[in-house]
Structure formats: structure tokens, C-alpha cells
Protein backbone atom coordinates (compact mmCIF):
# COMPACT_ATOMS: atom_id res chain seq x y z
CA UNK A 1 113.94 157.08 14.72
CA UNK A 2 116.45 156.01 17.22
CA UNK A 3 117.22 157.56 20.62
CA UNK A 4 113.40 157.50 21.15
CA UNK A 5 112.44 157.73 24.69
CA UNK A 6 109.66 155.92 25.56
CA UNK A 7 106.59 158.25 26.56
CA UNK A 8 105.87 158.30 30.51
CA UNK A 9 101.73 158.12 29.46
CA UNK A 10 99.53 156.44 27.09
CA UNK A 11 99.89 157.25 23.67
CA UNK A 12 95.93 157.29 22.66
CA UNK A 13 95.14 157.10 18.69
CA UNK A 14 91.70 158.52 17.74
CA UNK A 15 89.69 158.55 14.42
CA UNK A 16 87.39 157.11 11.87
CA UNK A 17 86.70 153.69 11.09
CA UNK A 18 89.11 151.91 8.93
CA UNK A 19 91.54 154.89 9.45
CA UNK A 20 94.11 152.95 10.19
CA UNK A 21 94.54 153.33 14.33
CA UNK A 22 95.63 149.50 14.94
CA UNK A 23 98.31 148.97 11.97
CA UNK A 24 99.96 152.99 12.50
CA UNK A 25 99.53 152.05 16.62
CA UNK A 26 101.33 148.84 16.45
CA UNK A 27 104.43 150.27 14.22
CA UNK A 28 104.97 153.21 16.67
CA UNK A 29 104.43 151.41 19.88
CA UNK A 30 106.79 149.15 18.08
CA UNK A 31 109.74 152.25 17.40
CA UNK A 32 108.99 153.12 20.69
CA UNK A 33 109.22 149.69 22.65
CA UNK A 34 106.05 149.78 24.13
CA UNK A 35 103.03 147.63 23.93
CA UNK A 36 100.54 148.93 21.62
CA UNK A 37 96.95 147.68 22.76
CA UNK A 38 93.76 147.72 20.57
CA UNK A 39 90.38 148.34 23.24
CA UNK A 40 88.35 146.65 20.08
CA UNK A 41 90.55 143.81 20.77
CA UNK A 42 90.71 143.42 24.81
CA UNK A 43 86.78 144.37 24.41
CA UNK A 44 86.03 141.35 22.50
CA UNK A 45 88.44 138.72 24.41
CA UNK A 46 86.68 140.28 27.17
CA UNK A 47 83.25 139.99 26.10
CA UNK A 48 84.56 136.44 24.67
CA UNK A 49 83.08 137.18 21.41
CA UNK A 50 83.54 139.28 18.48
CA UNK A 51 82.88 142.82 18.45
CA UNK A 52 80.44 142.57 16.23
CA UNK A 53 78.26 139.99 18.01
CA UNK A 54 78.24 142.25 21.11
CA UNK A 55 76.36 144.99 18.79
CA UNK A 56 73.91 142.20 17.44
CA UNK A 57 73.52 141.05 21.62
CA UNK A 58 73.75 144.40 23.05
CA UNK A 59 73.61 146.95 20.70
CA UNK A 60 75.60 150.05 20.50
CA UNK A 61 74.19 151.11 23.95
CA UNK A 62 75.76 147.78 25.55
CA UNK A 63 79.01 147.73 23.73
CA UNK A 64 79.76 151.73 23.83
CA UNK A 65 79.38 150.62 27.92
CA UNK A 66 82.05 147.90 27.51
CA UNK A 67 83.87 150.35 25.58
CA UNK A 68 84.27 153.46 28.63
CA UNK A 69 85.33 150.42 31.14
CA UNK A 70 87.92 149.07 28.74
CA UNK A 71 89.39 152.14 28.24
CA UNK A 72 89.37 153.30 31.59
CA UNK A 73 91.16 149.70 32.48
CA UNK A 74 93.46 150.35 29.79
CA UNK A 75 94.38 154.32 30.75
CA UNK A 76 95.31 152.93 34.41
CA UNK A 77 98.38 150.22 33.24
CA UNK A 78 101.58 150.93 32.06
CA UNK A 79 102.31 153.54 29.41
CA UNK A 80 101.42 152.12 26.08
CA UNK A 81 99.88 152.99 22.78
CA UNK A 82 96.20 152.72 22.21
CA UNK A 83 94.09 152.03 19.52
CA UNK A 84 90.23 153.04 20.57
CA UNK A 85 87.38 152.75 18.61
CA UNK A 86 86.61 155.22 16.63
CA UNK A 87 82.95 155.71 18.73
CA UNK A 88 85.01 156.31 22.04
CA UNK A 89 85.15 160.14 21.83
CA UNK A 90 81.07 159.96 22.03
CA UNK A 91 81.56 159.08 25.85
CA UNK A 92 82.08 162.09 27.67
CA UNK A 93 83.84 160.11 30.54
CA UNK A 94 86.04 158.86 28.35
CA UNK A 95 87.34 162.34 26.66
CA UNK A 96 87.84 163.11 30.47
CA UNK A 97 90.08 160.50 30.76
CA UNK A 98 92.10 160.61 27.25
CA UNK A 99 92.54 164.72 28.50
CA UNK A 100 95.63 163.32 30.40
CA UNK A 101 97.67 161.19 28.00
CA UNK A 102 98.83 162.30 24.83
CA UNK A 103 96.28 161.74 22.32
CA UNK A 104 96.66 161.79 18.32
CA UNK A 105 93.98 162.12 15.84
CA UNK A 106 94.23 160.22 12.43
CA UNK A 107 92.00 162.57 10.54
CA UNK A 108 91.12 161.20 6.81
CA UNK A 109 88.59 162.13 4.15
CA UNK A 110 85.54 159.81 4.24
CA UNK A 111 85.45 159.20 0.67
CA UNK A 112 89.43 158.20 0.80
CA UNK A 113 88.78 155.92 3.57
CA UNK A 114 85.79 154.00 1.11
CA UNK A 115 87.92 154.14 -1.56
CA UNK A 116 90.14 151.95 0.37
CA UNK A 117 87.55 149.28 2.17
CA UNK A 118 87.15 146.10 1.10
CA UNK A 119 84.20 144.15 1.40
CA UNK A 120 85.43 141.36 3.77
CA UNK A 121 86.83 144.55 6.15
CA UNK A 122 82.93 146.19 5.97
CA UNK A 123 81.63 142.48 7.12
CA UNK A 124 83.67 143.21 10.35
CA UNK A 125 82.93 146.65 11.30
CA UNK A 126 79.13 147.04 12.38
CA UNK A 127 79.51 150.89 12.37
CA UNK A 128 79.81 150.96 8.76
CA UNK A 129 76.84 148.73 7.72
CA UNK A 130 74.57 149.57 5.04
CA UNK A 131 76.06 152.30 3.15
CA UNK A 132 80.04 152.09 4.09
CA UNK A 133 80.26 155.47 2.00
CA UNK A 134 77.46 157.10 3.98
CA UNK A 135 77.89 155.83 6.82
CA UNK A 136 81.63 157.07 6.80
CA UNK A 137 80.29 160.73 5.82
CA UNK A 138 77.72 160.34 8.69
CA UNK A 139 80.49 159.54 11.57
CA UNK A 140 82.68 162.35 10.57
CA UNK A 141 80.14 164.75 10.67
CA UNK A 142 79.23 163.20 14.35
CA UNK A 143 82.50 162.69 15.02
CA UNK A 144 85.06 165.09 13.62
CA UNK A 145 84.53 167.58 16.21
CA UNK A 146 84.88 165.53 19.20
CA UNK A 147 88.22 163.84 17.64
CA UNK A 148 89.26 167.82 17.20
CA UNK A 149 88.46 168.76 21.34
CA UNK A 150 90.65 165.12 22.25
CA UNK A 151 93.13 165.79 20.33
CA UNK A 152 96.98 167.15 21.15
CA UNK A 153 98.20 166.55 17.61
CA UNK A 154 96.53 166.34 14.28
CA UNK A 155 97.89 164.11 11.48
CA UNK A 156 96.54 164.12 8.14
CA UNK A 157 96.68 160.28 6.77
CA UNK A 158 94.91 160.63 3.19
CA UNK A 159 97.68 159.63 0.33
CA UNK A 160 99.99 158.10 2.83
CA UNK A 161 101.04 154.28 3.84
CA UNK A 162 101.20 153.11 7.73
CA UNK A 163 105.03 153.85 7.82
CA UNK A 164 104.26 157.50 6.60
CA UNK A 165 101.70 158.14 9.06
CA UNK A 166 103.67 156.25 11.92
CA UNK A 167 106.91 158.63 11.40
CA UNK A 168 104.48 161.49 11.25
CA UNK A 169 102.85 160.78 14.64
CA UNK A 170 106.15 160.50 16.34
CA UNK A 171 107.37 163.25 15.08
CA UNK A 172 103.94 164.94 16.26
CA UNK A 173 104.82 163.51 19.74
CA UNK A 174 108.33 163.51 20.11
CA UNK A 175 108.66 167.47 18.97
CA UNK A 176 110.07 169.98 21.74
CA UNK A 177 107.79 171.51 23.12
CA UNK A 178 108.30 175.57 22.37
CA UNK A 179 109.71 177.80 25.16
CA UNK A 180 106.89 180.78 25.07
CA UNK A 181 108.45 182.41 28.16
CA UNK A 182 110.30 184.98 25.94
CA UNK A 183 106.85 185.77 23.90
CA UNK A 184 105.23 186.61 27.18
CA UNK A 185 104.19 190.72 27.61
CA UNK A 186 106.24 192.75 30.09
């Protein structure tokens, strides 16, 4: 999409596990020529070990902690484009913050997401141990509704590849916005 101008705040990705926010964050940061940063990522450098070792050390409690500071580190740089975890929208500080930046929810069916997973990918995310399927049903239903009260744009991702999705976000984003002066009552 050229002539792209790059945003003047964060461009924050939200959704499910596995949904795809790093790979569709890191093409449109990319088209955009902004960083894209993953808070999984700088929370684990931080932490100095893997995300999923700070669940076994610290459970959720500790790393959903980690988490709200990361992000809130994150929210004060530069405009970029973020990839949180999909647990982030549980911390009401942390919808506070996202309120001001323009935030984009990957929404996918559960079941499409499992059909998807593969085993060495499950061995990495601690949300989905167990039952990936379940669990995956489980977070939506916990989640779906927060991602819905974050979110400035919506953008279906079931059936599509990264490419798909990343066009469709900046297109979500880059849209004008509508002039609703002339709708206004007398």
C-alpha cells in the first residue's frame, strides 16, 4: 500500500492465542516503516527467560504483573506496532492505557485456531496447556468481550493468510474517518 503515513500512536494488536498477532504485526509495522514490538518477547528478554518458565516460577499472577509494566513501557516509546498477549485485556490498567492508541482485534473461531496448532507451537504457549481445543473455547469466552470493549477495529482472520489479514488491518486503520457533521439534527 504505498503513500502510507506512518501512524502518530501505537498500533496495538489484540486477540487469542495463536491468532496470529506477531507474524500480521511484523508485516504491517513493516508496510508502515515502523518497528513492530512483541511484549511476549521484551517480557521474556526482560525476565531473561522464556515466557513459559516465568508461569512455571511465577505463575500467571507474576507474569500477568510483568505483563501491565511491559506494556505500559512499551505504550510510552515511539509509535510502533504491538503485539500483546492475548491475556493483556484481563488487566484493567492496561485497557486504560490501550484506550489511547489505535487498537485492532484479530478475532478467530477457536476451533479454526486448533485446527491450525501444531504440537511443538502448544509446547510454547502455557495458556493453552492441557486441552489446546478447550482451552481455546475457554479464553474466548473469558476473553472475547474484553477484546470487543479495546477494540477500534474488528478484523475477522478465519480462512485468511498473514498478508490477507495484514492488508485488512491497514485498511481498517488507514480508512477516512467519516465526516458526521452533515448527519447531525438541526
Amino acid at each position: 500500500m504505498p503513500g502510507l503515513v506512518p501512524p502518530s500512536r501505537h498500533l496495538v494488536l489484540v486477540g487469542l492465542p495463536t491468532v496470529g498477532k506477531s507474524t500480521v504485526g511484523a508485516l504491517v509495522a513493516e508496510r508502515l516503516g515502523i518497528p513492530f514490538r512483541d511484549a511476549d518477547d521484551e517480557i521474556a528478554a526482560a525476565a531473561g527467560c522464556s515466557v513459559s518458565d516465568i508461569f512455571a516460577s511465577e505463575g500467571e499472577a507474576g507474569f500477568r504483573r510483568a505483563e501491565e509494566r511491559t506494556i505500559a513501557s512499551m505504550l510510552g516509546g515511539p509509535p510502533s506496532v504491538i503485539g500483546v498477549g492475548g491475556g493483556a485485556v484481563l488487566s484493567p490498567v492496561t485497557r486504560a492505557r490501550l484506550a489511547g492508541h489505535d487498537v485492532v482485534w484479530l478475532s478467530a473461531d477457536p476451533q479454526a485456531l486448533h485446527d491450525r496448532l501444531a504440537a511443538p507451537v502448544v509446547a510454547t504457549r502455557p495458556m493453552l496447556a492441557g486441552s489446546p481445543r478447550q482451552r481455546l473455547a475457554m479464553l474466548a469466552a473469558q476473553r472475547d468481550e474484553l477484546y470487543a470493549q479495546v477494540a477500534h477495529h474488528v478484523v475477522a482472520v478465519d480462512g485468511l493468510g498473514p498478508d490477507e489479514v495484514a492488508a485488512q488491518v491497514l485498511a481498517a486503520v488507514t480508512a477516512p474517518v467519516p465526516d458526521v457533521s452533515a448527519c447531525e439534527a438541526p
